[in-house]
Protein backbone atom coordinates (compact mmCIF):
# COMPACT_ATOMS: atom_id res chain seq x y z
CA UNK A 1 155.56 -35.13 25.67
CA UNK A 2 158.78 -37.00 27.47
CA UNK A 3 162.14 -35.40 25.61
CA UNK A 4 163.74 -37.95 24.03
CA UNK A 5 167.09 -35.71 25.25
CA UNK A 6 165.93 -36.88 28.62
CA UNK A 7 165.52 -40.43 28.21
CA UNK A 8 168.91 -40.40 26.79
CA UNK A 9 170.66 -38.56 29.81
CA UNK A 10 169.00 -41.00 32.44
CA UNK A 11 170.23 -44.84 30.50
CA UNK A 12 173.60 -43.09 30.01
CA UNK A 13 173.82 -41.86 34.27
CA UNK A 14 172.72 -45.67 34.45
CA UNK A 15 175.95 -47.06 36.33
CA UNK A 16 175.49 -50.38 38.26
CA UNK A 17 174.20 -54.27 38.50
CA UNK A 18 170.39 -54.17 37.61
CA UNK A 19 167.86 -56.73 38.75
CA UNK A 20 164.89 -57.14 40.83
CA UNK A 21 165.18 -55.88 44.46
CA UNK A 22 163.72 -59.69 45.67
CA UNK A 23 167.15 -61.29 44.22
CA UNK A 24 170.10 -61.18 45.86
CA UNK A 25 172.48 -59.20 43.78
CA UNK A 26 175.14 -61.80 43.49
CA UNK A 27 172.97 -64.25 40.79
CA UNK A 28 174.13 -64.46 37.48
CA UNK A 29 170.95 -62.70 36.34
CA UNK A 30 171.78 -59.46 36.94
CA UNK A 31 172.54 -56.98 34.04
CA UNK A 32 174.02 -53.86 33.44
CA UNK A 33 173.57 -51.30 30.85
CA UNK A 34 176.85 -50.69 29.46
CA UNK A 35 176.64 -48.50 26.19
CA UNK A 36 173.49 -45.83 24.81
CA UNK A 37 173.66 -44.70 21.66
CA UNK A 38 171.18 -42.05 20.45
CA UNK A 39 169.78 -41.90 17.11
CA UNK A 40 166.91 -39.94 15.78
CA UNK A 41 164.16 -41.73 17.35
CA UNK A 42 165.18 -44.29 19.04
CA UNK A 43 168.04 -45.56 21.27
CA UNK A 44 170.97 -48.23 20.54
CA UNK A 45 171.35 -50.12 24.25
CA UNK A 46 174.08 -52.85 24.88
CA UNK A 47 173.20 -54.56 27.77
CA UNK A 48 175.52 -56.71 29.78
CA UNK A 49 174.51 -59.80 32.11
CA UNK A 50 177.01 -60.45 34.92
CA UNK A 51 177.78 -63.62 33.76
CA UNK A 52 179.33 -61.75 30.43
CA UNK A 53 176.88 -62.49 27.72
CA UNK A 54 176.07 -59.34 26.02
CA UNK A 55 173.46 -58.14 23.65
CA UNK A 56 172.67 -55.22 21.91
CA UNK A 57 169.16 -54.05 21.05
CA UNK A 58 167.06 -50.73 19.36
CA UNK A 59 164.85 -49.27 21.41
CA UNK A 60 162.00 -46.83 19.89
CA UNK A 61 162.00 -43.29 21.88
CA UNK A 62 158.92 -41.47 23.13
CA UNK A 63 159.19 -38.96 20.27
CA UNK A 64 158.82 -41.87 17.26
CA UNK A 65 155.45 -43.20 16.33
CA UNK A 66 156.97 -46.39 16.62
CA UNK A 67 155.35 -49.49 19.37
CA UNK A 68 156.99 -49.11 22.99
CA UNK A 69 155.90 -52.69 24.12
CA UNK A 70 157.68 -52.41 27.05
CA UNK A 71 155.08 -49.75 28.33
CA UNK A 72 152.12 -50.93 30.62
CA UNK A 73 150.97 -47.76 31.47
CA UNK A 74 151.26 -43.94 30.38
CA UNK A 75 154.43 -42.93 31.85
CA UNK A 76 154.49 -39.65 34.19
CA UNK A 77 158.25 -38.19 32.59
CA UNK A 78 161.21 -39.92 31.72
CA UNK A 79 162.11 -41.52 34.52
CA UNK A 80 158.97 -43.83 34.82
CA UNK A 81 159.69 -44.36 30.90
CA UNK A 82 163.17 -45.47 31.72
CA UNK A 83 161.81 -47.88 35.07
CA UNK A 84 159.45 -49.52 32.61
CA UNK A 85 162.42 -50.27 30.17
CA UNK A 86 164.36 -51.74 32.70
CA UNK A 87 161.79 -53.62 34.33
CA UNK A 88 161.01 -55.24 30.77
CA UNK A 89 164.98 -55.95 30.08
CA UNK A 90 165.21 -57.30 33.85
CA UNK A 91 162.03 -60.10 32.42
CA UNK A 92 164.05 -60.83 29.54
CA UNK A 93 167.49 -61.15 31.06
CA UNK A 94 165.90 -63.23 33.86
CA UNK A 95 164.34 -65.66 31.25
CA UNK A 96 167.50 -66.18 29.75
CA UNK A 97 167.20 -63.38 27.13
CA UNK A 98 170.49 -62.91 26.15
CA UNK A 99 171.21 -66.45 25.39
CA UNK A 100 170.98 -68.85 22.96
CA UNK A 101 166.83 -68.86 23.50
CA UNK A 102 166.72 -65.44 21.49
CA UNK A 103 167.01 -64.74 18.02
CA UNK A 104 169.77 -62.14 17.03
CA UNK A 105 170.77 -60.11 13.90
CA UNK A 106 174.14 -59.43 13.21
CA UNK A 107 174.77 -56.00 11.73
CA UNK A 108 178.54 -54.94 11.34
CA UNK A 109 179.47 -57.73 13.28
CA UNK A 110 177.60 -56.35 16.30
CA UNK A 111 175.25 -58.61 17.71
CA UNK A 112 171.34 -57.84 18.37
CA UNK A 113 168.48 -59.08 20.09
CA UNK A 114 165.42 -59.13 18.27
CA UNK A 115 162.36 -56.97 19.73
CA UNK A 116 159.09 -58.34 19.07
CA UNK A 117 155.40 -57.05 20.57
CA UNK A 118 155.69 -60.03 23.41
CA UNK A 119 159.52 -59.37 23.93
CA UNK A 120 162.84 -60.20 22.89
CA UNK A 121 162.46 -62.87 19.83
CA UNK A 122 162.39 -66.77 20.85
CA UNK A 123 164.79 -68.88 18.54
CA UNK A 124 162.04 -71.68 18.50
CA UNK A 125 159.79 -70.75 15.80
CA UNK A 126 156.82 -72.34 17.16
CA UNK A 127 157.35 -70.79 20.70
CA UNK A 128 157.76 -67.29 19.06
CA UNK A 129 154.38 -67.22 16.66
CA UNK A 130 152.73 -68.67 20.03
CA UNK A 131 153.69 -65.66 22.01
CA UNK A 132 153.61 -63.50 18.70
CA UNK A 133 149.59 -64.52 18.50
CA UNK A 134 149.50 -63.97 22.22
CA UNK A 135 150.71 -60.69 22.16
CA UNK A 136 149.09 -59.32 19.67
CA UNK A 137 150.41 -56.30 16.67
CA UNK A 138 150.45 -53.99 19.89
CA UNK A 139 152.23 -55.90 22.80
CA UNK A 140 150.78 -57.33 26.02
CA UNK A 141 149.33 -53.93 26.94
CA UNK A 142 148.22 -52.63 23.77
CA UNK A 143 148.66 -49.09 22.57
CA UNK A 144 150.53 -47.03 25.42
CA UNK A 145 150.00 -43.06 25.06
CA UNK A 146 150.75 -40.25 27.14
């Protein structure tokens, strides 16, 4: 079993501009991770685009019985869990994710994006029971274990 402790310790050592290594660096895409906040079970991420728009969102740890749609495979330790985090954030943040495209709760006047089985939540309600059907109850890849 990946130590939740462990997942922790690698977002929070997370430093600099994210994004796929194909892009240059400069677009506005690009995100940061800029706050981790552990809870029991899961993790409280604020993620940053370059351009400034920010977004907060709860993450489910290895250690919950909670989904983890952002897994397409069994990861190997905690650094493969964390890749395949950031490689799901980098699709969402690419696609316009933290803008006005996604829904958002509001919860002590912090603001967060909305995790659903296909992804962050689509304000359009048609386009977000589409990809909710799509999807499926468990995600794109189903049920992930390790």
């Amino acid at each position: 079993m990946i130590a939740d402790e462990d997942i922790i310790r690698i977002l929070q050592s997370l430093d600099s501009w994210r994004g796929p290594e194909w892009r240059k660096r400069e677009e506005p895409f690009d995100y940061r991770i800029t706050d981790v906040v552990a809870g029991e079970g899961f993790a409280d991420i604020e993620v940053q685009q370059r351009d400034g728009l920010t977004a907060r969102l709860v993450v489910s740890l290895a250690s919950s019985d909670s989904p983890q749609y952002w897994l397409y495979a069994p990861p190997a330790n905690a650094w493969d869990w964390v890749n395949q985090l950031l490689i799901s954030i980098d699709e969402e943040v690419f696609t316009l994710g933290l803008g006005a495209s996604r829904s958002r709760t509001v919860s002590e006047g912090v603001s967060y994006v909305t995790v659903e089985p296909y992804g962050w939540r689509r304000s359009d309600e048609h386009d977000h029971l589409r990809l909710k059907a799509a999807a499926g109850p468990d995600g794109w890849h189903g049920k992930i274990s390790d």
